[in-house]
N, C-alpha and C. Protein backbone atom coordinates (compact mmCIF):
# COMPACT_ATOMS: atom_id res chain seq x y z
N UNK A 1 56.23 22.54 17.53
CA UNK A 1 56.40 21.94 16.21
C UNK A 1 56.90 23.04 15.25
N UNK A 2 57.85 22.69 14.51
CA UNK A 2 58.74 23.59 13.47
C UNK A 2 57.56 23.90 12.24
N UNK A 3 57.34 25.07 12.10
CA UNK A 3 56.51 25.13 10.56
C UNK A 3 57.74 24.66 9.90
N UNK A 4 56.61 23.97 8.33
CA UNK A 4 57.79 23.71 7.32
C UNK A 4 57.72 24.62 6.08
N UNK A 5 58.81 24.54 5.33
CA UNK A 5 58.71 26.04 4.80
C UNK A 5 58.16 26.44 3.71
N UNK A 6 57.14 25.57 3.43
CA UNK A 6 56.24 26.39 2.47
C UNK A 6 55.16 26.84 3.62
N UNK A 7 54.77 26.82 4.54
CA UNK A 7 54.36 27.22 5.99
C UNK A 7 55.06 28.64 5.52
N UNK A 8 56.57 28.59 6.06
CA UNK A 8 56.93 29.86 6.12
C UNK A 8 56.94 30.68 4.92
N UNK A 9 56.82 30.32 3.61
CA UNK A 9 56.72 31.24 2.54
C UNK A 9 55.45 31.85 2.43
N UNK A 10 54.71 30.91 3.04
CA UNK A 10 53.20 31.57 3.19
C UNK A 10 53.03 32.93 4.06
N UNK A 11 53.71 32.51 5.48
CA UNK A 11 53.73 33.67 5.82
C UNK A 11 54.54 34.57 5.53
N UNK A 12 55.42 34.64 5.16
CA UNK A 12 56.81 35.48 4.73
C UNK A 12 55.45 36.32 3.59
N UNK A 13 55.32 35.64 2.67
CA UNK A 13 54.57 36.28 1.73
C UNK A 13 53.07 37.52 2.24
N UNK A 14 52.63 37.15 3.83
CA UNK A 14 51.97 37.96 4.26
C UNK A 14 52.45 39.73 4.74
N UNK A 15 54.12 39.52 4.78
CA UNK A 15 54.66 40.76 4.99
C UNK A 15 54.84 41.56 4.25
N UNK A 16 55.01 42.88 4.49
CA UNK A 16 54.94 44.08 4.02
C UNK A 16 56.28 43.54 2.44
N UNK A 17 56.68 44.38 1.67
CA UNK A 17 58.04 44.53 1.22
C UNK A 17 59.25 44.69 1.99
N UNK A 18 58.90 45.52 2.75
CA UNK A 18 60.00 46.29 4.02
C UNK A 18 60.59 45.03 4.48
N UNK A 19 59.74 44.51 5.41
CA UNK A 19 59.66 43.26 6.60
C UNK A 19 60.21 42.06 5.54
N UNK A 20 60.01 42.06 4.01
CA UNK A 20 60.27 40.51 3.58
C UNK A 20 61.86 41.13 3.07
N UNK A 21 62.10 41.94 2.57
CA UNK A 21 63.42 42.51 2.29
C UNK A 21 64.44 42.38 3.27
N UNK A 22 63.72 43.19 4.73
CA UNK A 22 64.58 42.70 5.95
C UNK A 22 64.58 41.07 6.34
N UNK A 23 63.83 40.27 6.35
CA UNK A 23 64.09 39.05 6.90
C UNK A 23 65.21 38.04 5.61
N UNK A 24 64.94 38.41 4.48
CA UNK A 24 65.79 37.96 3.51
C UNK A 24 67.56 38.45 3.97
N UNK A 25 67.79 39.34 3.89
CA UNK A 25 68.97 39.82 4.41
C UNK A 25 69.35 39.54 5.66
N UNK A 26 68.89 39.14 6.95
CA UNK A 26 68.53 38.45 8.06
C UNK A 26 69.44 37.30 7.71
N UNK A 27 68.23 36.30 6.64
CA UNK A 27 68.40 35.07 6.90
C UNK A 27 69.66 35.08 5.77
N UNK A 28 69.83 35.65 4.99
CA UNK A 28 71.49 35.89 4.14
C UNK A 28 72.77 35.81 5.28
N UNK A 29 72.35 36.79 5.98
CA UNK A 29 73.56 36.66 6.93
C UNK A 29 73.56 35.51 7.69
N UNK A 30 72.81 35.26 8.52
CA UNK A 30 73.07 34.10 9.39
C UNK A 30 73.38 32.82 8.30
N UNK A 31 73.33 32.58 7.07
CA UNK A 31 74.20 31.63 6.27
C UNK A 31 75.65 31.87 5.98
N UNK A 32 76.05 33.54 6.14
CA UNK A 32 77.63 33.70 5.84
C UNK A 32 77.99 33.33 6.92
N UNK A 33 77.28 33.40 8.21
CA UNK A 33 78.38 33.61 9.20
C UNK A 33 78.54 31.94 9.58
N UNK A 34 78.18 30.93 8.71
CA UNK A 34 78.49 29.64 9.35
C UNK A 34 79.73 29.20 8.75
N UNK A 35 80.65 28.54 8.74
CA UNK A 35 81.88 28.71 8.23
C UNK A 35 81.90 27.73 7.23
N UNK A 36 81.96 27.99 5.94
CA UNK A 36 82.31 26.80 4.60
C UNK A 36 83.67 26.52 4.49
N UNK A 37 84.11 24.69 4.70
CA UNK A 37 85.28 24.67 4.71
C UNK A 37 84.84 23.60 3.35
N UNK A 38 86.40 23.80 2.64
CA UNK A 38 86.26 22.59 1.55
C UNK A 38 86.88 21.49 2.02
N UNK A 39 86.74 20.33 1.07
CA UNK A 39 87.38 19.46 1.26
C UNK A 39 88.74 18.96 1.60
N UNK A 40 89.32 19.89 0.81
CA UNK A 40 90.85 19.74 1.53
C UNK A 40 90.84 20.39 3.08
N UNK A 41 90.17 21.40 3.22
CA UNK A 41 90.34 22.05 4.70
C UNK A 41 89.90 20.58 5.60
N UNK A 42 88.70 20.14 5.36
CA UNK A 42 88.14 19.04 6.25
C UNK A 42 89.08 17.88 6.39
N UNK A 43 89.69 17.69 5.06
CA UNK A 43 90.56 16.82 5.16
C UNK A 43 92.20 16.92 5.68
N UNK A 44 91.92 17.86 6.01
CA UNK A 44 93.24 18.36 6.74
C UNK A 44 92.64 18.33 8.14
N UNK A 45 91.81 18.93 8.81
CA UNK A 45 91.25 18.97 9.97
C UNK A 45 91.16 17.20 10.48
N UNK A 46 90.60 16.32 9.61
CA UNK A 46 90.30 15.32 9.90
C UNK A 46 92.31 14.32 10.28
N UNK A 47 92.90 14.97 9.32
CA UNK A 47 94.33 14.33 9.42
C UNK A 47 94.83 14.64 11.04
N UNK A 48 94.62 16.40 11.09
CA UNK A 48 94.94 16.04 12.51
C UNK A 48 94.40 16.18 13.72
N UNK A 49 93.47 15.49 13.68
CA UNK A 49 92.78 15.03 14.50
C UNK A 49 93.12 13.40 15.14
N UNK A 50 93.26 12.85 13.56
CA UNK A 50 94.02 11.29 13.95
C UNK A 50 95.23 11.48 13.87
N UNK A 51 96.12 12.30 14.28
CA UNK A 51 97.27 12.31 14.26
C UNK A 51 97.34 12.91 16.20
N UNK A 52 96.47 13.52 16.61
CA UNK A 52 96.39 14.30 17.88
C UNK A 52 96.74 12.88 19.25
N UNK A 53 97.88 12.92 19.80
CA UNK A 53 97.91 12.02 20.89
C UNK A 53 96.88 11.77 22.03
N UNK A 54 96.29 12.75 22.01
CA UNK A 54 94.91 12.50 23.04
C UNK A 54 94.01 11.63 22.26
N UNK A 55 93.30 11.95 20.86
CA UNK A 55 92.70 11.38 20.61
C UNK A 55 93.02 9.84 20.06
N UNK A 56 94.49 9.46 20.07
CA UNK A 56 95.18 8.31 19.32
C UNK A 56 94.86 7.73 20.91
N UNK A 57 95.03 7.91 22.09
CA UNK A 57 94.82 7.53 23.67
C UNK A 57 93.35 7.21 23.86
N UNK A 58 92.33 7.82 23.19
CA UNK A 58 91.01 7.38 23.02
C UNK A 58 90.07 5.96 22.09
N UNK A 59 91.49 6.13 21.13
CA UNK A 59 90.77 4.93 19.93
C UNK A 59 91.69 4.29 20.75
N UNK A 60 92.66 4.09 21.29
CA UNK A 60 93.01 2.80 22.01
C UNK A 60 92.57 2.33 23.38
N UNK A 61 91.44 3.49 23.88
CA UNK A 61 90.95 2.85 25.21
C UNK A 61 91.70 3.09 26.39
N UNK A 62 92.67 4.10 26.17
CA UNK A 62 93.74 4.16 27.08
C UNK A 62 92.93 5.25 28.50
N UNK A 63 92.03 5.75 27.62
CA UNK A 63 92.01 6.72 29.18
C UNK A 63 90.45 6.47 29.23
N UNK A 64 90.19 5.11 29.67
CA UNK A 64 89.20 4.70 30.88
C UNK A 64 89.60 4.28 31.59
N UNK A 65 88.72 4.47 33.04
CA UNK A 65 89.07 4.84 34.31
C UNK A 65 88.92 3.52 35.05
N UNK A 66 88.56 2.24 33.94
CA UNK A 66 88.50 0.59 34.95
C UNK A 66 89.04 0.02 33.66
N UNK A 67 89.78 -1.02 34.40
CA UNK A 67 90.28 -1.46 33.71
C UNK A 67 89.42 -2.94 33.48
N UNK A 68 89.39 -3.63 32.30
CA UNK A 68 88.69 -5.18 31.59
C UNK A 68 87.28 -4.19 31.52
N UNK A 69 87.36 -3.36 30.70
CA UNK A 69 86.08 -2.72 29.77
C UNK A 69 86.09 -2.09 28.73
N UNK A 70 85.59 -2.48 27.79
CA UNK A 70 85.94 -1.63 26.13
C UNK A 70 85.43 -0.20 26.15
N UNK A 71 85.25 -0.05 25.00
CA UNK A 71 84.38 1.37 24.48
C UNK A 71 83.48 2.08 25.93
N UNK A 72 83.56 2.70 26.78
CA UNK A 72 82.39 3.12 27.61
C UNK A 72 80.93 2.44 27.67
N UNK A 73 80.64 2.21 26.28
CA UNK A 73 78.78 1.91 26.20
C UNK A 73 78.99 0.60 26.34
N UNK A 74 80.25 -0.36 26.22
CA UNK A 74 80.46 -1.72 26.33
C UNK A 74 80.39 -2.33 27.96
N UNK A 75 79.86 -3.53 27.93
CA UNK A 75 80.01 -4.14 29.31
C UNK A 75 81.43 -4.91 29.36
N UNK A 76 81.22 -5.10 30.42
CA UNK A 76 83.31 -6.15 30.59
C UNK A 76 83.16 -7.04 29.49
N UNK A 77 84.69 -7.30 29.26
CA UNK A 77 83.93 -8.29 27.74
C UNK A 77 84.14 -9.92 28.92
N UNK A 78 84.19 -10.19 30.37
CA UNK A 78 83.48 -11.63 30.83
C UNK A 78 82.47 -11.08 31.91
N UNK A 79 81.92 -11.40 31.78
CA UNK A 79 80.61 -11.20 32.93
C UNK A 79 81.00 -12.25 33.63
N UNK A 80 79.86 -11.64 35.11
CA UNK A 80 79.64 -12.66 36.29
C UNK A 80 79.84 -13.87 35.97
N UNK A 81 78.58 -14.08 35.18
CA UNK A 81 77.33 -15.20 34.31
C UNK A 81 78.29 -16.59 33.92
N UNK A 82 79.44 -15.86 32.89
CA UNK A 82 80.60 -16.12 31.94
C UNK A 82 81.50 -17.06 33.41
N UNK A 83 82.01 -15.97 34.03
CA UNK A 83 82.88 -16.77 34.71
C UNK A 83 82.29 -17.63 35.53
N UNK A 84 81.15 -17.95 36.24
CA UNK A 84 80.57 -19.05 36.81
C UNK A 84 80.46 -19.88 35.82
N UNK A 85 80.21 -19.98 34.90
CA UNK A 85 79.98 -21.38 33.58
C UNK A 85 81.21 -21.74 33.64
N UNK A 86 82.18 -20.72 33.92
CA UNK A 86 83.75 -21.52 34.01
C UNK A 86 84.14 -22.97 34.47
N UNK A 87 83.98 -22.34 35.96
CA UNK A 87 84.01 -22.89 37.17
C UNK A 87 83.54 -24.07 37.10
N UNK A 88 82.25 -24.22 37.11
CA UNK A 88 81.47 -25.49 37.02
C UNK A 88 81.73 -26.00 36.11
């Protein structure tokens, strides 16, 4: 189970100066190094992405491997069930 972080200020607050100085600068860095993109960057990333022919081959279903089945998590869109009610 994750302490939550007044948990951790509690203990943070049990450390020396040294130790809370170092973990501050610690946890400083591991926030630069995650990458901040703005909105236009995302929105550029996102353009081509739907512009990428592999993924334009994915929203159309093109590269599953049976054919009369949608989305992966989808069942055939006629079942067994379906086509015997036909019949009869």
């Amino acid at each position: 189970m994750n302490p939550s972080a007044a948990e951790l200020e509690k203990l943070a607050q049990q450390l020396s100066h040294d130790e809370r100085l170092w973990l501050i600068e610690r946890l400083a860095s591991g926030l630069r190094s995650f990458p901040q993109h703005t909105p236009e960057e995302l929105a550029a990333q996102m353009e081509a992405m739907a512009n990428d022919p592999d993924i334009q081959r994915v929203l159309r279903n093109e590269d599953l491997p049976l054919t009369g089945y949608g989305p992966a998590c989808c069942p055939p869109e006629e079942t067994a069930c379906d086509a015997a009610k036909s019949i009869s």
